[in-house]
N, C-alpha and C. Protein backbone atom coordinates (compact mmCIF):
# COMPACT_ATOMS: atom_id res chain seq x y z
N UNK A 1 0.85 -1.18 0.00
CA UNK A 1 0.00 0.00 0.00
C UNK A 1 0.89 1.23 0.00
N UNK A 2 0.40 2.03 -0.12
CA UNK A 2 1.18 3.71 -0.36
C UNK A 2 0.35 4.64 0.03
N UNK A 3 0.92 5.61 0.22
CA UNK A 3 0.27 7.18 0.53
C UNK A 3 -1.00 7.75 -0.25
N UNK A 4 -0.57 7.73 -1.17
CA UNK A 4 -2.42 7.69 -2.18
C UNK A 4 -3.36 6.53 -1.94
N UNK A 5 -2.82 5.67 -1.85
CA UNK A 5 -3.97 4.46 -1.47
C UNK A 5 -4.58 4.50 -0.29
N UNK A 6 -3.90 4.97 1.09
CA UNK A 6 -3.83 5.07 2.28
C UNK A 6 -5.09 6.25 2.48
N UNK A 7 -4.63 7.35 1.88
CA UNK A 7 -5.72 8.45 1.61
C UNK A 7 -6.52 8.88 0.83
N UNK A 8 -6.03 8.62 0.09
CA UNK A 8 -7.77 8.84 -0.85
C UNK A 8 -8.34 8.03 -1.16
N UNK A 9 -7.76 6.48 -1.22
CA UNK A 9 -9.06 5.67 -1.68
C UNK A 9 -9.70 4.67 -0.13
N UNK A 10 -9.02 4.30 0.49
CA UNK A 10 -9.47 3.88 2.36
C UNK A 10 -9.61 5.35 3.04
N UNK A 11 -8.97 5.63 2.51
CA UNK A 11 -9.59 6.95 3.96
C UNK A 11 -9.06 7.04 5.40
N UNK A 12 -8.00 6.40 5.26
CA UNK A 12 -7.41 5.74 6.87
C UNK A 12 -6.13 6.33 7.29
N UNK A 13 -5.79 7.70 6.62
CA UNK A 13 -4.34 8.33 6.34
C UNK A 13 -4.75 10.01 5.75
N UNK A 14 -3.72 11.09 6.56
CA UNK A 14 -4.15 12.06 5.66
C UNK A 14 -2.96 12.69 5.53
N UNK A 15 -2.29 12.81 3.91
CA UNK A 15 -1.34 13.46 3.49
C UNK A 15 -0.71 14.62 3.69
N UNK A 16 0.32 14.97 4.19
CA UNK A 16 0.49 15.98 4.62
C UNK A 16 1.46 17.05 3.28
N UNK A 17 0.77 18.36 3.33
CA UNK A 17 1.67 19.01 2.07
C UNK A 17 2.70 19.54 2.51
N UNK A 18 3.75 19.58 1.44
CA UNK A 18 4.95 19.81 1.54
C UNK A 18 5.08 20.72 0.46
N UNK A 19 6.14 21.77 1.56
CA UNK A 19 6.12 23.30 0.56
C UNK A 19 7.22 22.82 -0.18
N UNK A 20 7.76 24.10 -1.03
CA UNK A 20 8.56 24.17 -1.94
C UNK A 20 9.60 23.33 -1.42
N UNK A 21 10.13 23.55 -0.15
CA UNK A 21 11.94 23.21 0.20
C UNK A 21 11.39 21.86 0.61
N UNK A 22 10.52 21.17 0.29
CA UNK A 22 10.07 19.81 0.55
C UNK A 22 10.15 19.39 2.15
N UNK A 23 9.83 20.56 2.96
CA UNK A 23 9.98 20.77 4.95
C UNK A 23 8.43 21.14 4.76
N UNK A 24 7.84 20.01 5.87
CA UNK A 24 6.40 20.07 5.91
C UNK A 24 6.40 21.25 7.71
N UNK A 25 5.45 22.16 7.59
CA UNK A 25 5.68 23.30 8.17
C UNK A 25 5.16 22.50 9.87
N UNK A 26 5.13 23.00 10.91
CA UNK A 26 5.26 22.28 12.39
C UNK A 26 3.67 22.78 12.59
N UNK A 27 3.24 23.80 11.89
CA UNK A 27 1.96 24.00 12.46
C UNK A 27 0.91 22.86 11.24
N UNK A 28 1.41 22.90 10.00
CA UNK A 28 0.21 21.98 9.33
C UNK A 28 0.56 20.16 9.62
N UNK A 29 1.75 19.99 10.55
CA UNK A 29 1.94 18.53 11.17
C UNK A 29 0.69 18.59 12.50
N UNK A 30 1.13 19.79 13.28
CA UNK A 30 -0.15 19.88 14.74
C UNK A 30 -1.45 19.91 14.28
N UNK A 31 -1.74 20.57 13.16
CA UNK A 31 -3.35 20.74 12.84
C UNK A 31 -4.02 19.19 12.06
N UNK A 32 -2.94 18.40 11.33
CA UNK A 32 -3.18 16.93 11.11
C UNK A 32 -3.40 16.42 12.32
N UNK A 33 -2.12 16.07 13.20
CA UNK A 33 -2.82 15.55 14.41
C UNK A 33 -3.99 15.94 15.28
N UNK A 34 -3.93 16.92 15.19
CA UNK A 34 -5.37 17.48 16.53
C UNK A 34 -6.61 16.92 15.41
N UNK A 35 -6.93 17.06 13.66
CA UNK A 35 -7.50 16.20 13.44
C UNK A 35 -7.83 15.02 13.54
N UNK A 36 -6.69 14.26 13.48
CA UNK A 36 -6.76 12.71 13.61
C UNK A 36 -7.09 12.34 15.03
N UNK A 37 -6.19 13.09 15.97
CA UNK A 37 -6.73 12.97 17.43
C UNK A 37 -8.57 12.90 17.95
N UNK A 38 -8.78 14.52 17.24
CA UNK A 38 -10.01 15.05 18.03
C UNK A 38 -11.00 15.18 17.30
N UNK A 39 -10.92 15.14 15.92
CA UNK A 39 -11.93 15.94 14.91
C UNK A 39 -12.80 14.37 14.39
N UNK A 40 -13.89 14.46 13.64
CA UNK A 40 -14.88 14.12 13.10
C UNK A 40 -14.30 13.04 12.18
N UNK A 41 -13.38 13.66 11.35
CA UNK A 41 -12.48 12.79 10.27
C UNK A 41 -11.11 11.90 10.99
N UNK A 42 -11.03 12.13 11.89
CA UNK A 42 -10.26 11.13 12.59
C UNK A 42 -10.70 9.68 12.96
N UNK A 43 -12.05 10.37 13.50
CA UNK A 43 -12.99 9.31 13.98
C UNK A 43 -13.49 8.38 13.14
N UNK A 44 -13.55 9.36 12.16
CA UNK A 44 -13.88 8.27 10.51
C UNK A 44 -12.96 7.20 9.97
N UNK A 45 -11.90 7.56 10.14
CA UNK A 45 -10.89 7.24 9.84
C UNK A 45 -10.34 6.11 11.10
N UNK A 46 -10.44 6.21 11.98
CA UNK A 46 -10.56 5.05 13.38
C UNK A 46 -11.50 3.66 12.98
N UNK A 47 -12.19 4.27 12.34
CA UNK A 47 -13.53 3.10 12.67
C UNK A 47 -13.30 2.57 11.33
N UNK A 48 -13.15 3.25 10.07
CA UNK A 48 -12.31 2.38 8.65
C UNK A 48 -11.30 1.87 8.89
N UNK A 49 -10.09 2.25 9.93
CA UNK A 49 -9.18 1.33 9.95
C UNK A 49 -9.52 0.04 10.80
N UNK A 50 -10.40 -0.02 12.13
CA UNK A 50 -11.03 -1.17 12.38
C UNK A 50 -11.50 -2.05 12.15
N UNK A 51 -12.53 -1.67 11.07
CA UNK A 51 -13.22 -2.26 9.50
C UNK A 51 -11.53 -3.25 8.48
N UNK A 52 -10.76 -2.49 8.71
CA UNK A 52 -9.76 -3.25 7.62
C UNK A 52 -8.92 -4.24 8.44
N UNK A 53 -9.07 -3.82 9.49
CA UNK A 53 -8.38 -4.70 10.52
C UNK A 53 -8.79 -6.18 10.78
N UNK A 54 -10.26 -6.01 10.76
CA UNK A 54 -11.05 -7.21 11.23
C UNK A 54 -11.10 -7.77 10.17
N UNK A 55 -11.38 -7.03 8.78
CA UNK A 55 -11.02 -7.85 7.58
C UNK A 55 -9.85 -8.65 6.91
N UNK A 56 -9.21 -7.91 7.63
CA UNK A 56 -7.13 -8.76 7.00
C UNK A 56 -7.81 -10.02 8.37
N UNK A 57 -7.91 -9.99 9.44
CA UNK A 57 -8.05 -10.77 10.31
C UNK A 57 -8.77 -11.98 10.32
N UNK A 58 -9.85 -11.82 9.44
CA UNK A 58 -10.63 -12.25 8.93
C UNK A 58 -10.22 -13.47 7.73
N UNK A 59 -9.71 -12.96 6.83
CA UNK A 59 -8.73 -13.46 5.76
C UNK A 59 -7.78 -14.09 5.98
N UNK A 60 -6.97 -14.17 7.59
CA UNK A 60 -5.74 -14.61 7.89
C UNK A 60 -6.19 -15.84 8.56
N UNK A 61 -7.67 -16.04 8.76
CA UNK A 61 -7.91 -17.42 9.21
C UNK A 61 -7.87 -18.52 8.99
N UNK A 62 -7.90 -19.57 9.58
CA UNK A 62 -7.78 -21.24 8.63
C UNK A 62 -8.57 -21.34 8.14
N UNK A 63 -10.03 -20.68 7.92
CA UNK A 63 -10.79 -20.85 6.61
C UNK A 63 -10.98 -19.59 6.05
N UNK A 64 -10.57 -18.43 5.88
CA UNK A 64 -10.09 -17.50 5.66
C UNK A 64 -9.73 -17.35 4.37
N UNK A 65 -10.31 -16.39 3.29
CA UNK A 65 -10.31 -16.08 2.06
C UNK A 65 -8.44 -16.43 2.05
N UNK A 66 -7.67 -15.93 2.88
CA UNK A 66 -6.39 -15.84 1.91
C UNK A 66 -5.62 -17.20 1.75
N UNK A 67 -5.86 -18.16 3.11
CA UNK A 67 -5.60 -19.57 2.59
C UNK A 67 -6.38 -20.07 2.27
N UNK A 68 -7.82 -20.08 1.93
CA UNK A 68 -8.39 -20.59 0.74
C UNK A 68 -7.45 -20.17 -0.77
N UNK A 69 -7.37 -19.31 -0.45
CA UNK A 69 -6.68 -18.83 -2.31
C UNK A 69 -5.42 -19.29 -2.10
N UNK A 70 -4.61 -19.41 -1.55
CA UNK A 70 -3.12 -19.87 -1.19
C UNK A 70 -3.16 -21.43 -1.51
N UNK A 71 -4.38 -21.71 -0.72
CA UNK A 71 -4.83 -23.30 -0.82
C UNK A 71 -4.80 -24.04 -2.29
N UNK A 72 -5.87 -23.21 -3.01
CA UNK A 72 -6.09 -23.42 -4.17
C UNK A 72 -4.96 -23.40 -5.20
N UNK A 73 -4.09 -22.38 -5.08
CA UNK A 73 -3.44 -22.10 -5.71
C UNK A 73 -1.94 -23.34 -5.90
N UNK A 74 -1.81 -23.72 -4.82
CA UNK A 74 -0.97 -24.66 -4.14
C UNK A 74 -1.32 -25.85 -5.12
N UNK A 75 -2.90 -26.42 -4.86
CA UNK A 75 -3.35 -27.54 -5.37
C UNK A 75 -3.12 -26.92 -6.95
N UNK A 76 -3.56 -26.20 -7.40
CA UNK A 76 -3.20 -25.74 -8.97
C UNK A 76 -1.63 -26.36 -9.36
N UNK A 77 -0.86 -25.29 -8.56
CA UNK A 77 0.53 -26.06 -9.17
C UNK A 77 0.99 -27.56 -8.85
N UNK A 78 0.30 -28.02 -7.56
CA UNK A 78 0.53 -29.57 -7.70
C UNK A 78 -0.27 -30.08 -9.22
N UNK A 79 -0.82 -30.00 -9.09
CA UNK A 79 -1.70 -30.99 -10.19
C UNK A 79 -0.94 -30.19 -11.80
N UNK A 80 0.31 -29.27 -11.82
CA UNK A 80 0.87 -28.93 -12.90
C UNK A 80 0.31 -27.80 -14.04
N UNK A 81 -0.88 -27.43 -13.80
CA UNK A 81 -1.39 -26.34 -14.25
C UNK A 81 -1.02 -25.25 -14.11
């Protein structure tokens, strides 16, 4: 995953801009956090990353989408396909 993926398409990350001399300024780092901390979109962003959490978690189980597909995939190359 990456920084664009993180934020604009989950919603679980918020990019911080960087001026010209590529030094992100100390007050637009505090006003991200006191968002993420305290604000509305933090909270949004709490409860989507929970949501993705329980889902990788979910997936990482013994019957769990990702060793099902691992599974399958396994039996694919045994059988030489």
């Amino acid at each position: 995953m990456n920084a664009v993926m993180l934020s604009d398409d989950l919603k679980v990350a918020i990019r911080l801009k960087f001026g010209n001399d590529k030094i992100v300024e100390k007050e637009k780092i505090a006003k991200v956090i006191k968002c993420v901390m305290e604000g509305e979109e933090g909270k949004g962003m709490r409860e989507r990353m929970k949501s993705l959490k329980d889902c990788a978690a979910n997936a990482l189980k013994d019957d769990g989408s990702s060793i099902q597909t691992l599974s399958h995939l396994a039996s694919q190359w045994d059988l030489g396909k």
